[in-house]
C-alpha atoms as a PDB file:
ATOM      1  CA  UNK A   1    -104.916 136.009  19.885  1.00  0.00           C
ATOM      2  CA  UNK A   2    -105.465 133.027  22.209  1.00  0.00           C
ATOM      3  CA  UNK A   3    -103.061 132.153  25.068  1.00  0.00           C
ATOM      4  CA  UNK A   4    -104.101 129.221  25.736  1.00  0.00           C
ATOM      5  CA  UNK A   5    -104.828 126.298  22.991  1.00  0.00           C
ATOM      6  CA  UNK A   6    -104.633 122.364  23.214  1.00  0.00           C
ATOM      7  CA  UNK A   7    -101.909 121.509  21.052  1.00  0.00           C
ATOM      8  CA  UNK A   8    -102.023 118.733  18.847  1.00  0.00           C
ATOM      9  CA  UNK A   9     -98.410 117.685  19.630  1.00  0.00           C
ATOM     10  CA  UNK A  10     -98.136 114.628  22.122  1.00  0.00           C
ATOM     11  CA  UNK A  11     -97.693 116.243  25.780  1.00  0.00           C
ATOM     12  CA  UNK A  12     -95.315 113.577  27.119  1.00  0.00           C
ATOM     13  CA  UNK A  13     -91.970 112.547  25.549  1.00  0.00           C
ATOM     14  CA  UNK A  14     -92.284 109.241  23.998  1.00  0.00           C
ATOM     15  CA  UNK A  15     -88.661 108.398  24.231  1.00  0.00           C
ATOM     16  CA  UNK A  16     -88.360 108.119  27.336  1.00  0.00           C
ATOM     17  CA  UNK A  17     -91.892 107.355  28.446  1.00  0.00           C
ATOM     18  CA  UNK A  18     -94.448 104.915  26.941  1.00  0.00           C
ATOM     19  CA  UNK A  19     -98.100 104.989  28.142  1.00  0.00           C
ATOM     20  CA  UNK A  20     -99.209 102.144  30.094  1.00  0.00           C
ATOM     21  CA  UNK A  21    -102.168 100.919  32.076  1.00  0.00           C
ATOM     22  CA  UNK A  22    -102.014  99.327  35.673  1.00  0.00           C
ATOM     23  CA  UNK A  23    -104.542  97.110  36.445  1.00  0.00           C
ATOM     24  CA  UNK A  24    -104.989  95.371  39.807  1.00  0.00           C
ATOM     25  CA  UNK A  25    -105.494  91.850  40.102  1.00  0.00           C
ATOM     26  CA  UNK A  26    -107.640  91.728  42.840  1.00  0.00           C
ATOM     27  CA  UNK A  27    -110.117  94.551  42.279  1.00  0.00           C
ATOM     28  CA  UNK A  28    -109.726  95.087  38.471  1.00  0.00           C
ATOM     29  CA  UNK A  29    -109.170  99.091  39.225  1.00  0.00           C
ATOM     30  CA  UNK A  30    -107.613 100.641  36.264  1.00  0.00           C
ATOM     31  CA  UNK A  31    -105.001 103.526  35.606  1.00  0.00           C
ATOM     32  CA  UNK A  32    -103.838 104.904  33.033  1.00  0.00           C
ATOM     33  CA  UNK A  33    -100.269 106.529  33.057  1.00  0.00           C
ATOM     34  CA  UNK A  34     -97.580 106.320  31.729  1.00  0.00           C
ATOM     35  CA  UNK A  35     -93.721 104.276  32.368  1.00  0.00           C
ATOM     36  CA  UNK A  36     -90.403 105.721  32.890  1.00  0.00           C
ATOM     37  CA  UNK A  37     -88.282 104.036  29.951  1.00  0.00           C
ATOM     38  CA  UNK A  38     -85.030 104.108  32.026  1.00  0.00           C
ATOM     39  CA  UNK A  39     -86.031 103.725  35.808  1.00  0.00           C
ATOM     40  CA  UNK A  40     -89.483 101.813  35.054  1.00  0.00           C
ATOM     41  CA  UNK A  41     -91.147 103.803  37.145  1.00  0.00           C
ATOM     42  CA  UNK A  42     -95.026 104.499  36.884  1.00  0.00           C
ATOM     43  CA  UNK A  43     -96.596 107.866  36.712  1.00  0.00           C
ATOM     44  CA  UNK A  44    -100.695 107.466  37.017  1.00  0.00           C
ATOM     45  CA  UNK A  45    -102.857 110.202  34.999  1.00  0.00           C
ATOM     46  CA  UNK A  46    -106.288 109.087  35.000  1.00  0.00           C
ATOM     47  CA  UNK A  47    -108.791 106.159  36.479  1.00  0.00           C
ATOM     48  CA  UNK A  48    -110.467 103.938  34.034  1.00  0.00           C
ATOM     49  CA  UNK A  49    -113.958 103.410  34.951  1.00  0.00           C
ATOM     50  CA  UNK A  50    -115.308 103.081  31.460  1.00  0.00           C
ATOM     51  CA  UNK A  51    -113.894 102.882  27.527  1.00  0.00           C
ATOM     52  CA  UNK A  52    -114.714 106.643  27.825  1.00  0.00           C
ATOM     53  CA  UNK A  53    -111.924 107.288  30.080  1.00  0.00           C
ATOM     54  CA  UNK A  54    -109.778 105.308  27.791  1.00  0.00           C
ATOM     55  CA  UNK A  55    -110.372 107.109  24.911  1.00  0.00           C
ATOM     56  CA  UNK A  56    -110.155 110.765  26.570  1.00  0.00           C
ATOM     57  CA  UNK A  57    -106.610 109.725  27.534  1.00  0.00           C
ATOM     58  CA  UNK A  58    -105.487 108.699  24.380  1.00  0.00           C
ATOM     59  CA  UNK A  59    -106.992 111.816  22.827  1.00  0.00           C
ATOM     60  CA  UNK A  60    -105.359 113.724  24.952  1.00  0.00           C
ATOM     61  CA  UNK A  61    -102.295 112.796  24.467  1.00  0.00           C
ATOM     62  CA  UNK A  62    -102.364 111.861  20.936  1.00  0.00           C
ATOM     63  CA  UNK A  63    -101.903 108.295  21.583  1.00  0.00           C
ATOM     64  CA  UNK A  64    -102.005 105.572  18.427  1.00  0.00           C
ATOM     65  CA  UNK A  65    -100.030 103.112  19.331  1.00  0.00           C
ATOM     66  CA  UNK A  66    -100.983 100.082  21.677  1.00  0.00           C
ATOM     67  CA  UNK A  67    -101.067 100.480  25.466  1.00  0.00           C
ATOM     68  CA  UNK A  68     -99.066  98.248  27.717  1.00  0.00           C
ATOM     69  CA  UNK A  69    -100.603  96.548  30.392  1.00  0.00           C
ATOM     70  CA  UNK A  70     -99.648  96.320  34.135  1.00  0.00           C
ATOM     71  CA  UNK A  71    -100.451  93.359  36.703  1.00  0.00           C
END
């Protein structure tokens, strides 16, 4: 018996958040979060320093669809 297992249900609740990425103009940083549906606020998760990064978040949280982008 394990206690602890990934599960391969998303982690976040997509109706009321949709996954995002903030990008600054001025240095080009890169997070990746996600967006409060109803207040628009911005939670951040994870840097992106490389495609990587990208990738581990959408596996993580069983993300398919496209990812806004934030200026």
């Amino acid at each position: 018996m394990r206690l602890f297992h990934k599960s391969k249900e998303p982690r976040y609740d997509s109706e009321r958040f949709q996954p995002a990425i903030r990008k600054s103009i001025c240095t080009g940083e890169a997070v990746a979060g996600f967006v409060n549906r109803e207040t628009g606020a911005f939670t951040e998760f994870i840097l992106i320093r490389s495609p990587k990064d990208l990738d581990a978040f959408r596996a993580e949280y069983n993300i398919t669809e496209p990812i806004k982008t934030i200026w």
